[in-house]
N, C-alpha and C. Protein backbone atom coordinates (compact mmCIF):
# COMPACT_ATOMS: atom_id res chain seq x y z
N UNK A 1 13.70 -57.86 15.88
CA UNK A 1 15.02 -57.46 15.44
C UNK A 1 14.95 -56.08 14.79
N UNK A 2 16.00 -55.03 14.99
CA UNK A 2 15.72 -53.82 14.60
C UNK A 2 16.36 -53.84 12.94
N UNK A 3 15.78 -52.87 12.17
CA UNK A 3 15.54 -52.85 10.52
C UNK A 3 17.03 -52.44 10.59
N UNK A 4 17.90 -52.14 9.18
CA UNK A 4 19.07 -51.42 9.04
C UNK A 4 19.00 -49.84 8.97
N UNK A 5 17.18 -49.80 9.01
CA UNK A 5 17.27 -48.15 9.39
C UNK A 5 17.12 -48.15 10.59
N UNK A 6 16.60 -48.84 11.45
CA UNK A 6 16.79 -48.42 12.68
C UNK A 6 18.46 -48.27 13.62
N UNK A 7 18.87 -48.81 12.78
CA UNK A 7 20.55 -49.36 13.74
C UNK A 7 21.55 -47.99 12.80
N UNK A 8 20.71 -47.92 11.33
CA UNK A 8 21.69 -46.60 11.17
C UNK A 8 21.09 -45.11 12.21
N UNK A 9 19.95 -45.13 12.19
CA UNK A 9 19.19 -43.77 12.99
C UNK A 9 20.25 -44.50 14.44
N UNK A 10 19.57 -45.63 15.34
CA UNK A 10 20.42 -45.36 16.16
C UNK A 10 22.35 -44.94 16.19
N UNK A 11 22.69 -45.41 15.70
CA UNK A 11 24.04 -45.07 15.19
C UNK A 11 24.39 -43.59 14.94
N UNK A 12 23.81 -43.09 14.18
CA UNK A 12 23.31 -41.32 13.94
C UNK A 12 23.36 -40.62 15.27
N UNK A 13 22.12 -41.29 16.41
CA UNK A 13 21.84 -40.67 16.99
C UNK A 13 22.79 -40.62 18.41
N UNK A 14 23.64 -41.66 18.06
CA UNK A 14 24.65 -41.67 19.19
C UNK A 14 26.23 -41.20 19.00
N UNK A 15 26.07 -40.86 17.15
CA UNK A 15 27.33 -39.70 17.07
C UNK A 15 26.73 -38.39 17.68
N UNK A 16 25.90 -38.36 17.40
CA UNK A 16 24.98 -36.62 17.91
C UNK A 16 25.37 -36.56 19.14
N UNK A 17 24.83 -38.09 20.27
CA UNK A 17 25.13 -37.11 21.33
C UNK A 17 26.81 -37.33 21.94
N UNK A 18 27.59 -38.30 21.14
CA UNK A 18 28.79 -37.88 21.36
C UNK A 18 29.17 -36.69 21.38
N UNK A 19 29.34 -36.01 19.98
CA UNK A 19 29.41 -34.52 19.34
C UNK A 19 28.87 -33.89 20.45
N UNK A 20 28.08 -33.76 21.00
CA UNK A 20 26.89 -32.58 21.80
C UNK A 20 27.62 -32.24 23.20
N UNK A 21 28.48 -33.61 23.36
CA UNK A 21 29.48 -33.43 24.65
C UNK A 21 30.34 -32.35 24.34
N UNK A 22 30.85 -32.13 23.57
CA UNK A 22 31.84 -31.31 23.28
C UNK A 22 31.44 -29.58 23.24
N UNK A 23 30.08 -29.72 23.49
CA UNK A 23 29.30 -28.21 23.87
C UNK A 23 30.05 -27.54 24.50
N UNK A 24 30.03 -26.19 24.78
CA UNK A 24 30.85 -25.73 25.71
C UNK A 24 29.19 -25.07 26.57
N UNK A 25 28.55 -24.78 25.78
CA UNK A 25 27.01 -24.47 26.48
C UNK A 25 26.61 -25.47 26.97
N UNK A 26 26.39 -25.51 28.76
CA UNK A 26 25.40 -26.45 29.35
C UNK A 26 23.95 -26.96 28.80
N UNK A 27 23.83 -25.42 28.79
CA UNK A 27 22.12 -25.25 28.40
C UNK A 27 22.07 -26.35 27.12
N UNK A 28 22.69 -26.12 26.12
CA UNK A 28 23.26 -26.61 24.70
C UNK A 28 23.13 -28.09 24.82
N UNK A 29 24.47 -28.93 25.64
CA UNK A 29 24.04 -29.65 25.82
C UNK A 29 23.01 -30.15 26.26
N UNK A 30 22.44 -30.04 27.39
CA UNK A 30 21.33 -30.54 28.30
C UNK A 30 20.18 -30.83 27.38
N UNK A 31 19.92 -29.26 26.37
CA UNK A 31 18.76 -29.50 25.58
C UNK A 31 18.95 -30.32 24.20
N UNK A 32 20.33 -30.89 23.84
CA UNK A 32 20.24 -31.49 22.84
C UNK A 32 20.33 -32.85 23.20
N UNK A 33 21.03 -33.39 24.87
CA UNK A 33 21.06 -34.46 25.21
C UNK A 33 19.65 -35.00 25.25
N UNK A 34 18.37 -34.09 26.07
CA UNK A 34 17.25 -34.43 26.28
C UNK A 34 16.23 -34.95 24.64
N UNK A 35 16.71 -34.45 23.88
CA UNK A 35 15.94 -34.59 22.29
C UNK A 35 15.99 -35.60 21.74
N UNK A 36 17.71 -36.20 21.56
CA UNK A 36 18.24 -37.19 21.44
C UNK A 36 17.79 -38.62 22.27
N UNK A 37 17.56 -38.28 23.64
CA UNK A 37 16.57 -39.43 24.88
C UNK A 37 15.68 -39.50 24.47
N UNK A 38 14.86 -37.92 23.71
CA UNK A 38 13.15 -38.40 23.83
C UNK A 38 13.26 -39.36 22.15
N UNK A 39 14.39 -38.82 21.35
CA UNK A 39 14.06 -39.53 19.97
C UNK A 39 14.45 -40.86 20.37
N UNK A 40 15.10 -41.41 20.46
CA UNK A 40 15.91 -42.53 21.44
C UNK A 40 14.66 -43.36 21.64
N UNK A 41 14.30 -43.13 22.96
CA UNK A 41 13.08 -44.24 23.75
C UNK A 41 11.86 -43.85 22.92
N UNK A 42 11.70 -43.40 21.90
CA UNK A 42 10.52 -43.22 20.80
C UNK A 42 10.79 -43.09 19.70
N UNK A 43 11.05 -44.15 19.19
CA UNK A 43 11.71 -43.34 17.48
C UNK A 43 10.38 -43.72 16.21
N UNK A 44 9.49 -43.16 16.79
CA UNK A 44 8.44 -42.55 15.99
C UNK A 44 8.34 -40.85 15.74
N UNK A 45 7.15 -40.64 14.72
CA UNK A 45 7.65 -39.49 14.54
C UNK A 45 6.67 -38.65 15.16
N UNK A 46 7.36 -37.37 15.60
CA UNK A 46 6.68 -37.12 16.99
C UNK A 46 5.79 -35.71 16.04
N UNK A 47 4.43 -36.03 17.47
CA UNK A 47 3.33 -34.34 16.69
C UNK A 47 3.93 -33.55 16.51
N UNK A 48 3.33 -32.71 15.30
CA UNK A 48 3.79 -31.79 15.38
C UNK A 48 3.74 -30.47 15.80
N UNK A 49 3.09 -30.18 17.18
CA UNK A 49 3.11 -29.67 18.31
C UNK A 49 4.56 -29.89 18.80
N UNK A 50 4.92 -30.80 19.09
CA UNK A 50 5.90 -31.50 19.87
C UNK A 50 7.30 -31.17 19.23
N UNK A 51 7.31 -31.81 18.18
CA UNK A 51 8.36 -31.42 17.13
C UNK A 51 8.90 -29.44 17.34
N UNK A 52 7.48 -28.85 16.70
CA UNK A 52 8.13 -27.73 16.81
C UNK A 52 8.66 -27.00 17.96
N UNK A 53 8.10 -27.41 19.57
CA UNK A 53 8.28 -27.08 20.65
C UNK A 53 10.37 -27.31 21.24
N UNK A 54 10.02 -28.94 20.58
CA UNK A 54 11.64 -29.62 20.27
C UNK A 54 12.63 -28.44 19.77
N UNK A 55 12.17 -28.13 18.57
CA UNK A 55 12.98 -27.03 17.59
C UNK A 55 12.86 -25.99 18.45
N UNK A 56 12.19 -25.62 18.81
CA UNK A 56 11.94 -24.23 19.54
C UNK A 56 13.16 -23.85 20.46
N UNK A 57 13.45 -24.93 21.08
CA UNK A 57 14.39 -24.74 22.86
C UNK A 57 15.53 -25.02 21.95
N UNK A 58 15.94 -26.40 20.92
CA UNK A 58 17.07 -26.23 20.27
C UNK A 58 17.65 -25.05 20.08
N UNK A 59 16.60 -24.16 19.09
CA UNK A 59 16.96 -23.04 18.35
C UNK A 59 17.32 -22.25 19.30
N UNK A 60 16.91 -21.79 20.03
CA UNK A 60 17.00 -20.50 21.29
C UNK A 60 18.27 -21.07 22.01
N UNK A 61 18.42 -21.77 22.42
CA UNK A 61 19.69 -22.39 23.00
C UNK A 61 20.74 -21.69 22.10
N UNK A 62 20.75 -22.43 21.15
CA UNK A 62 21.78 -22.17 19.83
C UNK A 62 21.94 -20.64 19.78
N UNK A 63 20.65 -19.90 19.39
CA UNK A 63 21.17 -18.58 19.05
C UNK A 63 20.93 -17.94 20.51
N UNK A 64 20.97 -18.71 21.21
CA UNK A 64 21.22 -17.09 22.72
C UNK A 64 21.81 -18.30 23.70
N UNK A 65 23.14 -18.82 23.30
CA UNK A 65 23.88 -19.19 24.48
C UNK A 65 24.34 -18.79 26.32
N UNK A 66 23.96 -18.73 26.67
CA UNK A 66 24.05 -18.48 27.85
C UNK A 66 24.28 -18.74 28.85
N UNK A 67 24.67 -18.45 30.46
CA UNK A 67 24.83 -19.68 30.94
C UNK A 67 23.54 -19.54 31.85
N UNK A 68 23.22 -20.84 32.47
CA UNK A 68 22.34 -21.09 33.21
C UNK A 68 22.17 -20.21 34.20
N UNK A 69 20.87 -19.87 35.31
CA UNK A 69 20.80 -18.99 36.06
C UNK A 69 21.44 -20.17 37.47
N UNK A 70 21.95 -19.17 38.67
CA UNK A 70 22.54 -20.09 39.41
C UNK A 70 21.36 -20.42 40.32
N UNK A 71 21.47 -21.70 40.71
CA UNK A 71 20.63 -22.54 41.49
C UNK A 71 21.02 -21.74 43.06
N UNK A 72 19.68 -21.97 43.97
CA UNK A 72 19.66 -21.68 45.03
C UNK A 72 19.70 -22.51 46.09
């Protein structure tokens, strides 16, 4: 049975990716939908290799919105 922290984190984590819909950045979304999956199906706490790599694509997303390059 999951703890009352786990059902509030999940709960948390499924206003996030409500909210994240409302991106107007693909990129934005995509990379905050994917963070949210990996915290999701692992909600341990991840290396911190991993973690900062996480933050890394968040951050850059965030401050250099853009749109995607077009597929071929």
């Amino acid at each position: 049975m999951n703890s009352p922290e786990s059902r509030a984190d999940e709960a948390i984590l499924s206003e996030i990716r409500e909210l994240s819909r409302g991106l107007s950045d693909e990129r934005a979304r995509a990379a905050v939908g994917s963070v949210i999956d990996l915290v999701a199906l692992n909600p341990q706490p991840l290396p911190p290799k991993v973690a900062e790599a996480l933050r890394s694509v968040v951050d850059a997303v965030s401050l250099h919105p853009q749109p995607e390059p077009a597929g071929e």
